[in-house]
PDB file of N, CA and C in Angstrom:
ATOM      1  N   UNK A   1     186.550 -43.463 120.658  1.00  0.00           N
ATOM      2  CA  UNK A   1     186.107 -43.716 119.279  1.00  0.00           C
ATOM      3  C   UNK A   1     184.811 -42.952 118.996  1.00  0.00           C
ATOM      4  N   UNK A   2     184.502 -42.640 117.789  1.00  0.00           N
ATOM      5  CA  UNK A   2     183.304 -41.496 117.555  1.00  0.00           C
ATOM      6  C   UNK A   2     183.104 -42.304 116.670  1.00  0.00           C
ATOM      7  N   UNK A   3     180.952 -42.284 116.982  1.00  0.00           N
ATOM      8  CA  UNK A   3     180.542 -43.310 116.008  1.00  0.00           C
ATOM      9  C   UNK A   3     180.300 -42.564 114.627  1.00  0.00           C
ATOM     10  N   UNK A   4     179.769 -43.194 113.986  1.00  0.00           N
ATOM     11  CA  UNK A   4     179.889 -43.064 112.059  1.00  0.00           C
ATOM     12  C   UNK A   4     179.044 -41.291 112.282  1.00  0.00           C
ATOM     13  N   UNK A   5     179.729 -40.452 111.437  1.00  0.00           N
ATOM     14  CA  UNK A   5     179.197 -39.210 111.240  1.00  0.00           C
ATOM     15  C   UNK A   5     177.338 -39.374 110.923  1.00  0.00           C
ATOM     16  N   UNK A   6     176.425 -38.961 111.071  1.00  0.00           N
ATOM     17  CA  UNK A   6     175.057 -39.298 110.637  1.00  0.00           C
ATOM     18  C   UNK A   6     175.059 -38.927 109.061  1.00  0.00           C
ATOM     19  N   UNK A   7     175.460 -37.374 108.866  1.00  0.00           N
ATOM     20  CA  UNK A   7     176.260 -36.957 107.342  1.00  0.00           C
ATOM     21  C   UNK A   7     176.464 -35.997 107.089  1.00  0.00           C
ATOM     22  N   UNK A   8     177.494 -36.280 106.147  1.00  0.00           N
ATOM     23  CA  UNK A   8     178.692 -35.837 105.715  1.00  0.00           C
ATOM     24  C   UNK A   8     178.625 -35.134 104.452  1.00  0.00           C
ATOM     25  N   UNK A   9     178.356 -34.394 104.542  1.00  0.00           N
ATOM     26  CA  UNK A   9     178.308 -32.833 103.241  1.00  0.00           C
ATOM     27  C   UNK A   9     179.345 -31.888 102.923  1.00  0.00           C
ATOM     28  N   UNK A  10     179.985 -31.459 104.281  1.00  0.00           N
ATOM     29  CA  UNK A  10     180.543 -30.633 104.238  1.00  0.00           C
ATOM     30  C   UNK A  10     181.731 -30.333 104.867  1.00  0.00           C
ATOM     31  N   UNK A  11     182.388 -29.610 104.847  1.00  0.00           N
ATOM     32  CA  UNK A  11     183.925 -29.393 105.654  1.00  0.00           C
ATOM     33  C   UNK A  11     183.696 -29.339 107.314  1.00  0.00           C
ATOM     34  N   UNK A  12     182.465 -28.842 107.357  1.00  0.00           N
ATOM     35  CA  UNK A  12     182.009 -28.445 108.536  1.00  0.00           C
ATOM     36  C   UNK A  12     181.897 -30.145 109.745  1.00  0.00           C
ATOM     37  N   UNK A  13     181.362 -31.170 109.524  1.00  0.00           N
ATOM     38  CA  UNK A  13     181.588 -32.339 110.046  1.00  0.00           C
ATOM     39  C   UNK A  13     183.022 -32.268 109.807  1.00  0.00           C
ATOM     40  N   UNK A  14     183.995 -32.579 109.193  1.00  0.00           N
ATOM     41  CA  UNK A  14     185.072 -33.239 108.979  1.00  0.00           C
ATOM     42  C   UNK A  14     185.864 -32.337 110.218  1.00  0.00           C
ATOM     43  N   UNK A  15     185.660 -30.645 109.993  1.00  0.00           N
ATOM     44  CA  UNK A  15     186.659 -30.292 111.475  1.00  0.00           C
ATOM     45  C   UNK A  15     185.980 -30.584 112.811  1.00  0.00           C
ATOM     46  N   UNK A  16     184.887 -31.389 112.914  1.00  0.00           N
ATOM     47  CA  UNK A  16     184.385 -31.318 114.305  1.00  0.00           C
ATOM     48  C   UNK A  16     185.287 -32.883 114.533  1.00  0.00           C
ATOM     49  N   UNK A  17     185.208 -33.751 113.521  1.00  0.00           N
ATOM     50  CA  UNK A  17     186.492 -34.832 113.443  1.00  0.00           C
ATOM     51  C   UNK A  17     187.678 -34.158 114.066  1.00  0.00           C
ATOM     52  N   UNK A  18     188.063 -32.974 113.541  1.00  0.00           N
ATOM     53  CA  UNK A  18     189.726 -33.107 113.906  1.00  0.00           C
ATOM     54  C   UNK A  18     189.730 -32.172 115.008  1.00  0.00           C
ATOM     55  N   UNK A  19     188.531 -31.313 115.282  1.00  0.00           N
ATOM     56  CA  UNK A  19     188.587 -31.032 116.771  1.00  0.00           C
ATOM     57  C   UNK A  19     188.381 -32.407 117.782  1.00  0.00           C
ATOM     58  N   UNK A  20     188.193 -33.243 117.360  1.00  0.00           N
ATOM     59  CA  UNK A  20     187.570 -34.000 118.526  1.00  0.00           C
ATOM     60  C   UNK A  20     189.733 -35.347 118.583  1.00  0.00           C
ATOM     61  N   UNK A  21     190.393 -34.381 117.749  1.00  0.00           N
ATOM     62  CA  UNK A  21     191.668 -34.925 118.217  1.00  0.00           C
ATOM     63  C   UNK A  21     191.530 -36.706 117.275  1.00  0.00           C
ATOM     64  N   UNK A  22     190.815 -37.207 116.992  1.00  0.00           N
ATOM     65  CA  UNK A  22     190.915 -38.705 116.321  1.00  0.00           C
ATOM     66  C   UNK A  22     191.070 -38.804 114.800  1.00  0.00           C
ATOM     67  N   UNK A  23     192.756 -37.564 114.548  1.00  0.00           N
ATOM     68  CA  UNK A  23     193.018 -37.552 113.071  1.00  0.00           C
ATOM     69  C   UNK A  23     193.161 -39.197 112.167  1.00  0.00           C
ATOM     70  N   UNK A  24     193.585 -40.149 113.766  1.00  0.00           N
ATOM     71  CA  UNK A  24     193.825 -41.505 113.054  1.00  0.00           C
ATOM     72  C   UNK A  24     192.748 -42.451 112.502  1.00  0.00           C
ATOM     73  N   UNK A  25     191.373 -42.164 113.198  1.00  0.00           N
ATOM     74  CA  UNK A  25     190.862 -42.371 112.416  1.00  0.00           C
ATOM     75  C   UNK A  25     190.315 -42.597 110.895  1.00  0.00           C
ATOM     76  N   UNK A  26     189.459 -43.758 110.949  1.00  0.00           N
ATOM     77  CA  UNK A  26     189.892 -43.432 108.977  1.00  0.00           C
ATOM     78  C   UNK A  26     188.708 -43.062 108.663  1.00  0.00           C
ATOM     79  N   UNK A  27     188.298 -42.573 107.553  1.00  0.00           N
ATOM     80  CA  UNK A  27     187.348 -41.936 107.385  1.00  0.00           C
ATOM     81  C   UNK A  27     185.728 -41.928 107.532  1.00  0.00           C
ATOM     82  N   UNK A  28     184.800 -41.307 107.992  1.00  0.00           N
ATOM     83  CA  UNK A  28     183.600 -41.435 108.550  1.00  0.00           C
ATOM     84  C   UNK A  28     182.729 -41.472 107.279  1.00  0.00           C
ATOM     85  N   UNK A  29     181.914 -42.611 106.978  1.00  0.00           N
ATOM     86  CA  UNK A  29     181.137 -42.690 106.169  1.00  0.00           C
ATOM     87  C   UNK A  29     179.529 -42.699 106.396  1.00  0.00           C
ATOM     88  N   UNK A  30     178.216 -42.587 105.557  1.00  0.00           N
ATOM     89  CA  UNK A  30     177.240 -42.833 105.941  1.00  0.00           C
ATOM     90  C   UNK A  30     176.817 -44.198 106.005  1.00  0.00           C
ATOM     91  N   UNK A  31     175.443 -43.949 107.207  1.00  0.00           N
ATOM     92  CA  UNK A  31     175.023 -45.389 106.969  1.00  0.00           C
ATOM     93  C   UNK A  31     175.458 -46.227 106.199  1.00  0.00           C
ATOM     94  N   UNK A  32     174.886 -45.579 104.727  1.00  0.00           N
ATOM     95  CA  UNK A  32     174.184 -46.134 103.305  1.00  0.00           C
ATOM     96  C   UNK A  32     175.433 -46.414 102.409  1.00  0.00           C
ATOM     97  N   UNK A  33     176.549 -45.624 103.253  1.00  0.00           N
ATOM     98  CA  UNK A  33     177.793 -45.853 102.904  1.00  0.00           C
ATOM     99  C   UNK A  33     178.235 -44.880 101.400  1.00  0.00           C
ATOM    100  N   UNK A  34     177.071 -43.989 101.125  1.00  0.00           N
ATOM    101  CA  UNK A  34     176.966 -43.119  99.729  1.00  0.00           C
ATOM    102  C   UNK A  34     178.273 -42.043  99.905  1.00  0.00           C
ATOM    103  N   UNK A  35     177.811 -41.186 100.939  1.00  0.00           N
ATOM    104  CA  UNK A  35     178.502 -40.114 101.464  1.00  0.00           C
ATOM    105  C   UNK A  35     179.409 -40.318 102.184  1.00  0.00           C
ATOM    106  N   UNK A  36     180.908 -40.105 101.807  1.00  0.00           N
ATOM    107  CA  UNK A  36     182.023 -40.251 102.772  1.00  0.00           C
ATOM    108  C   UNK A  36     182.480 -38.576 102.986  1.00  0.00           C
ATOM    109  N   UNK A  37     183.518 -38.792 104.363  1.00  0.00           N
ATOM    110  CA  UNK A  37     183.931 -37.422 104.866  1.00  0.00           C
ATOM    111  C   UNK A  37     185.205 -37.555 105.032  1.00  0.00           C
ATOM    112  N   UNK A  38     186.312 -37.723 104.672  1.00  0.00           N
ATOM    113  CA  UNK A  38     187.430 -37.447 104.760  1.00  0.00           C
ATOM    114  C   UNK A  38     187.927 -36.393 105.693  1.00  0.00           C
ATOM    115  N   UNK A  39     189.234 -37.234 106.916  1.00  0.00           N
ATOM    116  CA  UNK A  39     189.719 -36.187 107.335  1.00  0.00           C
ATOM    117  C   UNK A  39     190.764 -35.295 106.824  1.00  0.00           C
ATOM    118  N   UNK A  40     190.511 -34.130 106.698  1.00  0.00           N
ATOM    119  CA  UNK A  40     191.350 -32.723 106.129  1.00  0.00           C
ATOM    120  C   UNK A  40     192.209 -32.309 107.447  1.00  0.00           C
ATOM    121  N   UNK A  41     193.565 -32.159 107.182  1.00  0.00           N
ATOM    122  CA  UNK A  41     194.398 -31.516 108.212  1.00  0.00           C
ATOM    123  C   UNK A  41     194.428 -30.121 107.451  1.00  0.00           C
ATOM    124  N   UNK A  42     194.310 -28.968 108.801  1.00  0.00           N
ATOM    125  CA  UNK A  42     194.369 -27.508 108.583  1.00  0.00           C
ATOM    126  C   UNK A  42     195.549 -27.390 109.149  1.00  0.00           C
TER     127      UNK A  42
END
């Protein structure tokens, strides 16, 4: 399990998500819960 992204701006977090293989995961949000990151399949 990979803990909560710190944040989430850009495409760039979201493929280190789907390199890290845990597409089932659901999506990584901030702390503050403002900024979410959706995983994108390439």
């Amino acid at each position: 399990m990979i803990s909560v992204l710190p944040k989430c701006k850009g495409i760039q977090d979201v493929i280190k998500v789907h390199e890290a293989k845990d597409l089932a995961t659901p999506p990584s949000c901030d702390v503050q819960g403002l900024e979410c990151c959706h995983i994108v399949y390439y």
